[in-house]
N, C-alpha and C. Protein backbone atom coordinates (compact mmCIF):
# COMPACT_ATOMS: atom_id res chain seq x y z
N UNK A 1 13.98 -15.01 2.71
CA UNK A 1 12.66 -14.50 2.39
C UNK A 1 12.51 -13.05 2.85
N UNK A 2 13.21 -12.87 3.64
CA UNK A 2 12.69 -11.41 4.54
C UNK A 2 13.78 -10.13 3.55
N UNK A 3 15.10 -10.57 3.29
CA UNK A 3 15.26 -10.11 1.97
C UNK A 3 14.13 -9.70 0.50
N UNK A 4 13.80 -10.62 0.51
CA UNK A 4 13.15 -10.55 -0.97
C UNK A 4 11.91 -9.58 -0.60
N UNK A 5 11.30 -9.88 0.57
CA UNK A 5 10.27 -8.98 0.94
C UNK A 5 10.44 -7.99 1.05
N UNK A 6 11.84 -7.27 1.58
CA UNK A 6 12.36 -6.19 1.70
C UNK A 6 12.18 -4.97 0.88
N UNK A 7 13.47 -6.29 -0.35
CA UNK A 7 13.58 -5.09 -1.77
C UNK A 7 12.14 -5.18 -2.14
N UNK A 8 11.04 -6.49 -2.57
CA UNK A 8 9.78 -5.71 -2.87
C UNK A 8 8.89 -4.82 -2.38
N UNK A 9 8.65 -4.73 -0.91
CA UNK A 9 8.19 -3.55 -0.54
C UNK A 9 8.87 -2.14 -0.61
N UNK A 10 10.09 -1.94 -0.72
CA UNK A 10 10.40 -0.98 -0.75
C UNK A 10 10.57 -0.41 -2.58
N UNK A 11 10.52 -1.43 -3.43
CA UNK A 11 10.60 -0.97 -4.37
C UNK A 11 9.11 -0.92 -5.24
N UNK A 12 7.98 -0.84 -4.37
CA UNK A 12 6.89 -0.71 -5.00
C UNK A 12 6.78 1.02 -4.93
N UNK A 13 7.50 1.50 -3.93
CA UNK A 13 7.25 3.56 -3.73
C UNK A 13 7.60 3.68 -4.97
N UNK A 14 8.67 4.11 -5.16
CA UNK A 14 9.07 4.87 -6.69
C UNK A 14 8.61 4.34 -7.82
N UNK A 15 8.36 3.02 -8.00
CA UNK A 15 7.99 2.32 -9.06
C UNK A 15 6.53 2.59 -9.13
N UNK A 16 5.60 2.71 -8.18
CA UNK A 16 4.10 3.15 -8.18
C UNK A 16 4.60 4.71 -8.65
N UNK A 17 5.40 5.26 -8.20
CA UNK A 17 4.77 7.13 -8.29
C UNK A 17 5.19 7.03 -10.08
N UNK A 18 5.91 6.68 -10.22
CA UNK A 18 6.87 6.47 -12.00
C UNK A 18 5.18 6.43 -12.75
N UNK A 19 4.74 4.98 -12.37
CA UNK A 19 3.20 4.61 -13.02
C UNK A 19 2.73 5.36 -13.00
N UNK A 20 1.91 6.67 -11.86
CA UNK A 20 1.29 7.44 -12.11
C UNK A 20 1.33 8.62 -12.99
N UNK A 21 2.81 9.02 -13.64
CA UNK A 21 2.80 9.67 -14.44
C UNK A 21 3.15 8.68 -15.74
N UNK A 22 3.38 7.69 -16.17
CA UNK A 22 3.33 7.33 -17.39
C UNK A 22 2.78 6.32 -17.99
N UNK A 23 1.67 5.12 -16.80
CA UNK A 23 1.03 4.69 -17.62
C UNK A 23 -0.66 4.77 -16.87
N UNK A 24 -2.15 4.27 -17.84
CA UNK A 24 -2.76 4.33 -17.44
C UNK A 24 -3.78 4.74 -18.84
N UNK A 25 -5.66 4.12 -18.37
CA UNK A 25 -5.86 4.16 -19.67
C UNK A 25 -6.08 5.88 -20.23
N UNK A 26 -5.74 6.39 -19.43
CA UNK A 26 -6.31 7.77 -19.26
C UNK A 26 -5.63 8.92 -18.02
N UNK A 27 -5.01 9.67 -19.69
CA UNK A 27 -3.68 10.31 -18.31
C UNK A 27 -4.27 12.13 -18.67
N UNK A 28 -4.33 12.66 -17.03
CA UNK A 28 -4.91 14.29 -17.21
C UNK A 28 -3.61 14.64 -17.47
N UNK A 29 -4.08 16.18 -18.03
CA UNK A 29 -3.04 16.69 -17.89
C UNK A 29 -2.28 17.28 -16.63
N UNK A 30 -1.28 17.74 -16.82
CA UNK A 30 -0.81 18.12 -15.27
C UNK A 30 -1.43 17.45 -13.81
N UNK A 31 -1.49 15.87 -14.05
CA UNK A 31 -2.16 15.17 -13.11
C UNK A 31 -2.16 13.63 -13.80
N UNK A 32 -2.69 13.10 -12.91
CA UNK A 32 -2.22 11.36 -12.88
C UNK A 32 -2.46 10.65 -13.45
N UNK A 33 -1.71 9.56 -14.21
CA UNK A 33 -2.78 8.74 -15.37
C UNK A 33 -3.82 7.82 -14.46
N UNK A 34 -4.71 7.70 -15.08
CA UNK A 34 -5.67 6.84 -13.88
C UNK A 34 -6.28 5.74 -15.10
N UNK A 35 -6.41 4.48 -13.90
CA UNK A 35 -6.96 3.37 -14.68
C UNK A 35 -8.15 2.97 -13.77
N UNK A 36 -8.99 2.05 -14.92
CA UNK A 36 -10.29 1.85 -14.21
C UNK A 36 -10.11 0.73 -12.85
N UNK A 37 -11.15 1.08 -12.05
CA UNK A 37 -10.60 -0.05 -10.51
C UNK A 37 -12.19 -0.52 -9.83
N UNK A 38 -13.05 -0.19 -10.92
CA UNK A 38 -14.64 -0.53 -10.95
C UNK A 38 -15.28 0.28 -11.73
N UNK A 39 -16.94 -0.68 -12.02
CA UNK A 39 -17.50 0.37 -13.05
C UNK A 39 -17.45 1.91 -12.87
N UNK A 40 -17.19 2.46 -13.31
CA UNK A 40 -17.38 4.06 -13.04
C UNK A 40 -16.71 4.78 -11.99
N UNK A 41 -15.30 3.49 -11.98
CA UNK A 41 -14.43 4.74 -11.12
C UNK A 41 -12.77 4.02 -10.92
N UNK A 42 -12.40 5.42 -11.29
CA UNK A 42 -10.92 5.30 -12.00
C UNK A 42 -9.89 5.99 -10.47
N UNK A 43 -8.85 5.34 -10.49
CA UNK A 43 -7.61 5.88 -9.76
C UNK A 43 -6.50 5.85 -10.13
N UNK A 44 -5.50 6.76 -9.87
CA UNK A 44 -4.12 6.93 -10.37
C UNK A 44 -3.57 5.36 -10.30
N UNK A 45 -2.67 5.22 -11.39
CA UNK A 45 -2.56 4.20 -11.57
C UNK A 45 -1.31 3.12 -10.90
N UNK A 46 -0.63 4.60 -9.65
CA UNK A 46 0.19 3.86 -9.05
C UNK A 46 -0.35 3.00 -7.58
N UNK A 47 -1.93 2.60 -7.20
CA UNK A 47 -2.62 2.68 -6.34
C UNK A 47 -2.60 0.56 -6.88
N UNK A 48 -1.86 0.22 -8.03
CA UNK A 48 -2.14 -1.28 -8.06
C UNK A 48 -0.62 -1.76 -7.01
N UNK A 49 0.70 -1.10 -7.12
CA UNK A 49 1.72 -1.14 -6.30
C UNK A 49 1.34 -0.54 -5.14
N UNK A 50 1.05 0.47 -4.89
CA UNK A 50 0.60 0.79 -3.50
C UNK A 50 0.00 -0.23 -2.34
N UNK A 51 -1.45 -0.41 -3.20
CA UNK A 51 -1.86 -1.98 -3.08
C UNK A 51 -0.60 -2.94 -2.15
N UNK A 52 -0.04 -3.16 -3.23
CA UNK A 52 1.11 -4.62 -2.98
C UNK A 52 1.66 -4.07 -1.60
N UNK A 53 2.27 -2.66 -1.48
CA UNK A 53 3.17 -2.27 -0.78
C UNK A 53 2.42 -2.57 0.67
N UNK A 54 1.39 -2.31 1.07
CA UNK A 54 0.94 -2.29 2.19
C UNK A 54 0.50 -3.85 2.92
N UNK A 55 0.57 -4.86 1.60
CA UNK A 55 0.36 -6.29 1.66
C UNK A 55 1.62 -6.64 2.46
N UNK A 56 2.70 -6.57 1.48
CA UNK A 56 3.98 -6.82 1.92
C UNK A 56 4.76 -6.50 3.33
N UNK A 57 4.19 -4.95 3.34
CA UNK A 57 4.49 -4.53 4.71
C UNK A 57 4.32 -5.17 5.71
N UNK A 58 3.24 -6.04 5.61
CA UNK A 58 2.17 -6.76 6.26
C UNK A 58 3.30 -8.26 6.43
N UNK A 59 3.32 -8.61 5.43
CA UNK A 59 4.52 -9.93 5.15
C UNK A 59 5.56 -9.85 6.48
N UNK A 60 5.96 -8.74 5.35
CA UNK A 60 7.59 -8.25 5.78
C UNK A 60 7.61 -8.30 7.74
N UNK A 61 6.52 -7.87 8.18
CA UNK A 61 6.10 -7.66 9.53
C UNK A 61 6.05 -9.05 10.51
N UNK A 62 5.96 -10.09 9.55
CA UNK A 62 5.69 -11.57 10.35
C UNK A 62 7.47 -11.75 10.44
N UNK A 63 8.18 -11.44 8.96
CA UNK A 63 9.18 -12.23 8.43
C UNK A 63 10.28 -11.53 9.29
N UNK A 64 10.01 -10.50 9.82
CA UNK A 64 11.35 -9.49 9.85
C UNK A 64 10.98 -8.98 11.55
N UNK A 65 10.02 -8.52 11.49
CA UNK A 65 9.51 -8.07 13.21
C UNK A 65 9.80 -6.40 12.70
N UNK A 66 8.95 -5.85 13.87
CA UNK A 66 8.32 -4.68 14.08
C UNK A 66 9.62 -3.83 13.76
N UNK A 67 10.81 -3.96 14.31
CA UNK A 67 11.65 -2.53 14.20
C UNK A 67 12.55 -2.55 12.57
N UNK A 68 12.32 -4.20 11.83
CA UNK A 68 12.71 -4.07 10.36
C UNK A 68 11.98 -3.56 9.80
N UNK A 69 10.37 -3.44 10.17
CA UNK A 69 9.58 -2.94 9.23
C UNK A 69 9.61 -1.31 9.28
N UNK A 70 9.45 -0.82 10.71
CA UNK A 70 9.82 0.66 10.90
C UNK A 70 10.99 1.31 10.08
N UNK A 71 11.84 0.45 9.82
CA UNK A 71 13.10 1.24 9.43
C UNK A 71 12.90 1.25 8.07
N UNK A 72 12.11 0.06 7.38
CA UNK A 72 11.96 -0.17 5.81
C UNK A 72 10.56 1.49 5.82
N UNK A 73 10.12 1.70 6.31
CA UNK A 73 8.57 2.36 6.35
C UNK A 73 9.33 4.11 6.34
N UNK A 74 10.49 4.14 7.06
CA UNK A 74 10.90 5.70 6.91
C UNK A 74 12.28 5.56 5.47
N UNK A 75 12.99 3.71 5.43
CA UNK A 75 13.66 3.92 4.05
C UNK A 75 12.84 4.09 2.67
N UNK A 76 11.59 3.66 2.84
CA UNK A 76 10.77 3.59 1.67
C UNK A 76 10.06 5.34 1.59
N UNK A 77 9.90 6.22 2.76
CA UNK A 77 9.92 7.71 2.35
C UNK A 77 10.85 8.48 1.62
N UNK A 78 12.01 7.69 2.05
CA UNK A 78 13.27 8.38 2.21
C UNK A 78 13.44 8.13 -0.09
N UNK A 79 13.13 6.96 -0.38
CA UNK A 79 13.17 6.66 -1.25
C UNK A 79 12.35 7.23 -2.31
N UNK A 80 10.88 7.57 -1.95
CA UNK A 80 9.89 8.44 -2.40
C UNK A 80 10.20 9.94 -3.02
N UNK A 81 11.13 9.99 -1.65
CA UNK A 81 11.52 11.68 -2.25
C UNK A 81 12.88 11.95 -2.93
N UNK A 82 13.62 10.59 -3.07
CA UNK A 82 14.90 10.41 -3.57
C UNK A 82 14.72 10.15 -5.50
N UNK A 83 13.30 9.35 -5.69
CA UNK A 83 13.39 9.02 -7.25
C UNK A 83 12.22 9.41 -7.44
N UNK A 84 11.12 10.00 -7.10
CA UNK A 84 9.99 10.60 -7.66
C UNK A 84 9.84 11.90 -8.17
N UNK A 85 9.52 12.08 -8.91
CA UNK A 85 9.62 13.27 -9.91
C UNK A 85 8.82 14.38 -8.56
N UNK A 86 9.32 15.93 -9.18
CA UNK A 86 9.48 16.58 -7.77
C UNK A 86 8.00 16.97 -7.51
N UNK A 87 6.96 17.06 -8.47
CA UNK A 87 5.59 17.35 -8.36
C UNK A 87 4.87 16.20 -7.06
N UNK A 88 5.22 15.18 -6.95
CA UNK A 88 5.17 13.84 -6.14
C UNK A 88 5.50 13.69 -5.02
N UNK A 89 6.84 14.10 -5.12
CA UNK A 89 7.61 13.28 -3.92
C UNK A 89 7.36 13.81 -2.49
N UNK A 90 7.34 14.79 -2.82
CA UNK A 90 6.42 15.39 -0.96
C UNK A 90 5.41 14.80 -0.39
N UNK A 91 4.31 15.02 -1.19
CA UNK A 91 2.84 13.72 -1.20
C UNK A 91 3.41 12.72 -0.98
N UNK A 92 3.72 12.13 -1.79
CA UNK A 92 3.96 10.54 -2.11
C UNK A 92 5.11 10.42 -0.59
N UNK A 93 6.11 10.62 -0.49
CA UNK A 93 6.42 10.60 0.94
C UNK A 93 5.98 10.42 2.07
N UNK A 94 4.98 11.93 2.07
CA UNK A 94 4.53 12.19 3.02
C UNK A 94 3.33 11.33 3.49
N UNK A 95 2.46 11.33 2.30
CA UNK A 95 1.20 10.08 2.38
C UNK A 95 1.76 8.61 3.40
N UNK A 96 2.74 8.33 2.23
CA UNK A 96 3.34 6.69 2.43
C UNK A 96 3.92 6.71 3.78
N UNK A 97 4.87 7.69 4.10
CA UNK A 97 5.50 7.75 6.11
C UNK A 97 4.08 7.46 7.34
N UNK A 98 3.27 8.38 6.66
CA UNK A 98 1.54 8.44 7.55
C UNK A 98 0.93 7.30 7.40
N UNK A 99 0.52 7.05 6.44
CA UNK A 99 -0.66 6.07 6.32
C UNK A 99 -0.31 4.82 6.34
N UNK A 100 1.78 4.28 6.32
CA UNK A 100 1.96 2.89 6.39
C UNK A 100 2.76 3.06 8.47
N UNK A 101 2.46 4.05 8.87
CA UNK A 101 2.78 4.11 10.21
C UNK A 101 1.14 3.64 11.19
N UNK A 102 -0.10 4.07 10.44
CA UNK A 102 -1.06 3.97 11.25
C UNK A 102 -1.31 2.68 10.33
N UNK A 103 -1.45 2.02 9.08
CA UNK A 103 -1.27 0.64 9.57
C UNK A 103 0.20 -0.42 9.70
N UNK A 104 0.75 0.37 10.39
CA UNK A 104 1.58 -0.60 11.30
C UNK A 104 0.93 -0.86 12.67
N UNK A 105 0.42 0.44 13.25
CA UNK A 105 -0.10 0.44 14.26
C UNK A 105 -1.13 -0.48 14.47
N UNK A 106 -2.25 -0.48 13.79
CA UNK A 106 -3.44 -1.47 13.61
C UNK A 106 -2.84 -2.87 13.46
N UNK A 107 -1.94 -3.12 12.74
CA UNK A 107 -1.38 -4.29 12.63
C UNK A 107 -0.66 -5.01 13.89
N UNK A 108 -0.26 -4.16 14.34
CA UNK A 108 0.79 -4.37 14.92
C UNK A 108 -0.24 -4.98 16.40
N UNK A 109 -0.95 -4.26 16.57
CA UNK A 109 -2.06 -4.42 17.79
C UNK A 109 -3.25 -5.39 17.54
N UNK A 110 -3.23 -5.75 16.44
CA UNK A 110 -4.24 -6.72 15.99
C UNK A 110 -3.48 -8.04 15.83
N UNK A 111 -2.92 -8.40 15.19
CA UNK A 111 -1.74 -9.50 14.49
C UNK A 111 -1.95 -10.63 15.63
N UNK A 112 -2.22 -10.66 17.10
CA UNK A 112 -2.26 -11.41 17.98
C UNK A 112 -3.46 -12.20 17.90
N UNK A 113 -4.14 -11.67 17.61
CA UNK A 113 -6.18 -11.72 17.23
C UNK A 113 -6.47 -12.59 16.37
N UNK A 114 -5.69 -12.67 14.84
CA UNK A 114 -5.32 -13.34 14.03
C UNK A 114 -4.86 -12.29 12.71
N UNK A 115 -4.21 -13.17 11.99
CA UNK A 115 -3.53 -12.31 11.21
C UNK A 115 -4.10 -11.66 9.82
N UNK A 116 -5.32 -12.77 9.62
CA UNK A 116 -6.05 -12.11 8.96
C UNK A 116 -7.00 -10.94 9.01
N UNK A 117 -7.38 -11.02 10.14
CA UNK A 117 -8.01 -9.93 11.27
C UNK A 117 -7.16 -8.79 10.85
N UNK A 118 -6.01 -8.78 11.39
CA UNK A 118 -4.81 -7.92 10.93
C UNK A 118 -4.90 -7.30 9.84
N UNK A 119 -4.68 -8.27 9.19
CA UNK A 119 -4.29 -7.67 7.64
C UNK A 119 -5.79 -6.96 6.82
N UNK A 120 -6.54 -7.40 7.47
CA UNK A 120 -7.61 -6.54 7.01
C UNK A 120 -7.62 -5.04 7.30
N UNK A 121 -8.08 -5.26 8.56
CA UNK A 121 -8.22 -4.24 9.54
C UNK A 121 -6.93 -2.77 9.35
N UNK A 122 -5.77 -3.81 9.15
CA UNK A 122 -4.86 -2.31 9.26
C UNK A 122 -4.43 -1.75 7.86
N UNK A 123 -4.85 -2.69 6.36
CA UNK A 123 -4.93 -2.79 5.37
C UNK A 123 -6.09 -1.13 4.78
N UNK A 124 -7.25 -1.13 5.91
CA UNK A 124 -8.54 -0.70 5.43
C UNK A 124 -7.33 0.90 5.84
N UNK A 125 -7.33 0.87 7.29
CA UNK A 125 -6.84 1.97 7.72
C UNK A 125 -5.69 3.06 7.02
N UNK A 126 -4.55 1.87 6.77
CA UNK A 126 -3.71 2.33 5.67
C UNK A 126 -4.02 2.85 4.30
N UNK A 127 -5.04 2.01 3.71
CA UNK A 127 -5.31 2.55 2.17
C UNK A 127 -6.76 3.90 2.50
N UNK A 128 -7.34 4.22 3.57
CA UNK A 128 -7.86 5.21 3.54
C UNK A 128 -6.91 6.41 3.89
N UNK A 129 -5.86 5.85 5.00
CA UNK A 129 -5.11 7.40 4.94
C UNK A 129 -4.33 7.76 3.80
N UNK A 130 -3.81 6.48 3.48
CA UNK A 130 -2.85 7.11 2.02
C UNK A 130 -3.51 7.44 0.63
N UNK A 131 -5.05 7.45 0.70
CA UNK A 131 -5.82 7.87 -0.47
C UNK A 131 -6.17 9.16 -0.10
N UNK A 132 -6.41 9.07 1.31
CA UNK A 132 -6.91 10.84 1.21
C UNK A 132 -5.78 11.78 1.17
N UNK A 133 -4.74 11.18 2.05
CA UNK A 133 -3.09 12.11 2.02
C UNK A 133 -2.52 12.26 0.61
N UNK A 134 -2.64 11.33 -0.24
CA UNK A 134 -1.82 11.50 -1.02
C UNK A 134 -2.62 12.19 -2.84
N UNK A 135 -4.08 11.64 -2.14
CA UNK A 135 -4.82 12.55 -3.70
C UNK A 135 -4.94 14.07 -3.04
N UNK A 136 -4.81 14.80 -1.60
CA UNK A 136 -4.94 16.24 -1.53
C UNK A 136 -3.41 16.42 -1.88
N UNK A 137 -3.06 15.81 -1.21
CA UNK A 137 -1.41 16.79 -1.46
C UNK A 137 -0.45 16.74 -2.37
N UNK A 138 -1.01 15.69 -3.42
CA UNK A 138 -0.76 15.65 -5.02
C UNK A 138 -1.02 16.29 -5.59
N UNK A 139 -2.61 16.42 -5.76
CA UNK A 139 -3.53 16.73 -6.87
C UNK A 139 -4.28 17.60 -6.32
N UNK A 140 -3.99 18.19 -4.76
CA UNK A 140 -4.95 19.11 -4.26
C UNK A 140 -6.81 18.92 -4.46
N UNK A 141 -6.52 17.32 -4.84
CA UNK A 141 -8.12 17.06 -4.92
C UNK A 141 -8.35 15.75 -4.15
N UNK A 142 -9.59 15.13 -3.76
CA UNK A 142 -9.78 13.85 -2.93
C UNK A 142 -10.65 13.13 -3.57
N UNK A 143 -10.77 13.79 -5.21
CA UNK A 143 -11.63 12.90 -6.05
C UNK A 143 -11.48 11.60 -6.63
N UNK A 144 -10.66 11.37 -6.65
CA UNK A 144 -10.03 9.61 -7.06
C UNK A 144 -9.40 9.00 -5.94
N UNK A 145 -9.82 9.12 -4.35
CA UNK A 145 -9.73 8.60 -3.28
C UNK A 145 -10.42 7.21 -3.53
N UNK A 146 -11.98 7.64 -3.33
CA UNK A 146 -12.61 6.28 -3.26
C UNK A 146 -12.40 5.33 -4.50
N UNK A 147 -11.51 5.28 -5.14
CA UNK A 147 -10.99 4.36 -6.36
C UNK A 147 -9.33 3.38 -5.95
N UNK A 148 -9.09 4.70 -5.10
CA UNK A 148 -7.75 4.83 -4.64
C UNK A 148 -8.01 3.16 -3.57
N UNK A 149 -9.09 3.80 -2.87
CA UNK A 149 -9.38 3.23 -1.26
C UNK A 149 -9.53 1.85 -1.91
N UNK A 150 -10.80 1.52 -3.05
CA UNK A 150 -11.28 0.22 -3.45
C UNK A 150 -10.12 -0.72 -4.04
N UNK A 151 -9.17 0.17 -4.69
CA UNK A 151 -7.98 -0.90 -5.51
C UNK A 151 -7.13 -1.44 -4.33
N UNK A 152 -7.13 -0.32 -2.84
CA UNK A 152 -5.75 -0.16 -2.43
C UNK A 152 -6.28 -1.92 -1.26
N UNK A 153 -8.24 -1.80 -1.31
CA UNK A 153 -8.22 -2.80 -0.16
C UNK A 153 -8.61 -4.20 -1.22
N UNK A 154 -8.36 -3.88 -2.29
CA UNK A 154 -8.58 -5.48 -3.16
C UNK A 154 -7.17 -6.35 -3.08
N UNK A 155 -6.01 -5.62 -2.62
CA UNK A 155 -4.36 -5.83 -2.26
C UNK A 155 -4.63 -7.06 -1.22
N UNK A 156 -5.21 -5.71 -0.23
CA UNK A 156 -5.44 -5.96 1.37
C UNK A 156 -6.18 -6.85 1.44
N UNK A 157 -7.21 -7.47 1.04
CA UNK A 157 -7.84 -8.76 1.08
C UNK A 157 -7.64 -9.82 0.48
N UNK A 158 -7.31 -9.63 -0.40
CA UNK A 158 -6.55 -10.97 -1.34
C UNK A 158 -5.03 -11.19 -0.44
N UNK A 159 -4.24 -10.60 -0.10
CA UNK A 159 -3.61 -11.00 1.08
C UNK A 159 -4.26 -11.83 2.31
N UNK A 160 -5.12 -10.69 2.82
CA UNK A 160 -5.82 -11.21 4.23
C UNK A 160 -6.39 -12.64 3.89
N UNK A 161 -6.95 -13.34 3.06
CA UNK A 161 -7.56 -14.70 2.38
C UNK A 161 -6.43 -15.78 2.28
N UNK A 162 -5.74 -14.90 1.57
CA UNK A 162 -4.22 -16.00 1.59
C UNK A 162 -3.98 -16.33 2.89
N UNK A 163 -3.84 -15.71 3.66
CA UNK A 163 -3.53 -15.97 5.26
C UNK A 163 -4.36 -16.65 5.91
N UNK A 164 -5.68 -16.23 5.60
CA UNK A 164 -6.55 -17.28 6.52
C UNK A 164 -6.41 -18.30 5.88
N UNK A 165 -6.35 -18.98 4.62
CA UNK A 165 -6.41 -20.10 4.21
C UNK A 165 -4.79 -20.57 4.33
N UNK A 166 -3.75 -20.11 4.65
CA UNK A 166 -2.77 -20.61 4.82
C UNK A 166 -2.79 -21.38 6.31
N UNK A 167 -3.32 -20.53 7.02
CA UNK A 167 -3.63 -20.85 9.00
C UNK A 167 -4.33 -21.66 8.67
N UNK A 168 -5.35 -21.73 8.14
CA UNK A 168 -6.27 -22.79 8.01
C UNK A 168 -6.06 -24.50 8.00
N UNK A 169 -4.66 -24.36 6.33
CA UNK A 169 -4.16 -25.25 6.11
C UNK A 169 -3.16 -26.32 7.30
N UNK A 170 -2.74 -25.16 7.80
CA UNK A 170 -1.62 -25.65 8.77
C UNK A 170 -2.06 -26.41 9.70
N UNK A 171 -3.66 -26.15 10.25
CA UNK A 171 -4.08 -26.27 11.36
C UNK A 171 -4.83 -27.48 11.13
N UNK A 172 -5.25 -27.74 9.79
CA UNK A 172 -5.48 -29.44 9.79
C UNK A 172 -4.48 -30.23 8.54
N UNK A 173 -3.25 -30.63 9.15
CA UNK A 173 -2.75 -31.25 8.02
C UNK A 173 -2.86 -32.33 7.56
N UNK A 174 -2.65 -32.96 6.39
CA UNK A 174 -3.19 -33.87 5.53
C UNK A 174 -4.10 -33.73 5.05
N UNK A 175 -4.69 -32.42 4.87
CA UNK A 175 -5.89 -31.86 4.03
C UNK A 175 -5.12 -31.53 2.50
């Protein structure tokens, strides 16, 4: 399992930045295709993998422990700037190294508390730094952040739910 979690978190970086330049219902020019993520507000469209990536991280973190995930968190930069087209890969790097390091941190310090707790909490933290890091130093703009932020914590909670209702399950069985 901690395999499979592996290659999917790490292969949501390049495969999200790819999305943002080629699909989406509505692509700017010289800038990101963006899809809708609530009434009246659209984000680049690699922010549904992003999403996943920070879920998984989250996974990967029970399955693997703290220093597999560190090493997947600087291979998955390393990867950012290896297959993302070159307008990207600095941002997209740079965002993803930052914002999946401070929620490791939250995670990492919460996770004892419960894990849903966790996964919320360091879920929120992560998808606000990597929306504001990665729409300035992309797009030199922070206008499709809060679209960014809403898709990136609909990941993060539909995870965090799974978990509580998985603990849940465990904790009375024969339900």
């Amino acid at each position: 399992m901690r395999w499979l979690l592996t290659a999917a978190f790490l292969a949501c970086i390049p495969a999200a930045n790819w999305l943002i330049g080629n699909v989406g219902t509505v692509c700017v020019p010289s800038g990101p295709c963006l899809i809708p993520v609530a009434p009246g507000l659209m984000a680049p469209s690699g922010v549904l993998l992003i999403g996943a990536a920070l879920a998984l991280r989250d996974a990967l973190h029970e399955a693997a422990g703290r220093w597999v995930v560190l090493g997947c968190i600087v291979a998955g930069a390393a990867l950012s700037l290896a297959f993302s087209p070159p307008a990207l890969a600095l941002a997209s790097a740079g965002a993803f190294l930052l914002s999946e390091l401070a929620d490791f941190a939250v995670y990492d310090r919460l996770r004892r508390r419960g894990l849903a707790l966790a996964v919320l909490a360091s879920g929120a933290v992560g998808a606000v730094a990597d929306s504001l890091l990665f729409s300035a130093m992309a797009f030199g703009t922070v206008a499709w952040a809060p679209g960014l932020v809403l898709a990136k914590l609909y990941a993060s909670a539909g995870f965090g739910l799974w978990l509580a209702t998985r603990a849940r399950a465990r904790a009375e069985p024969g339900r």
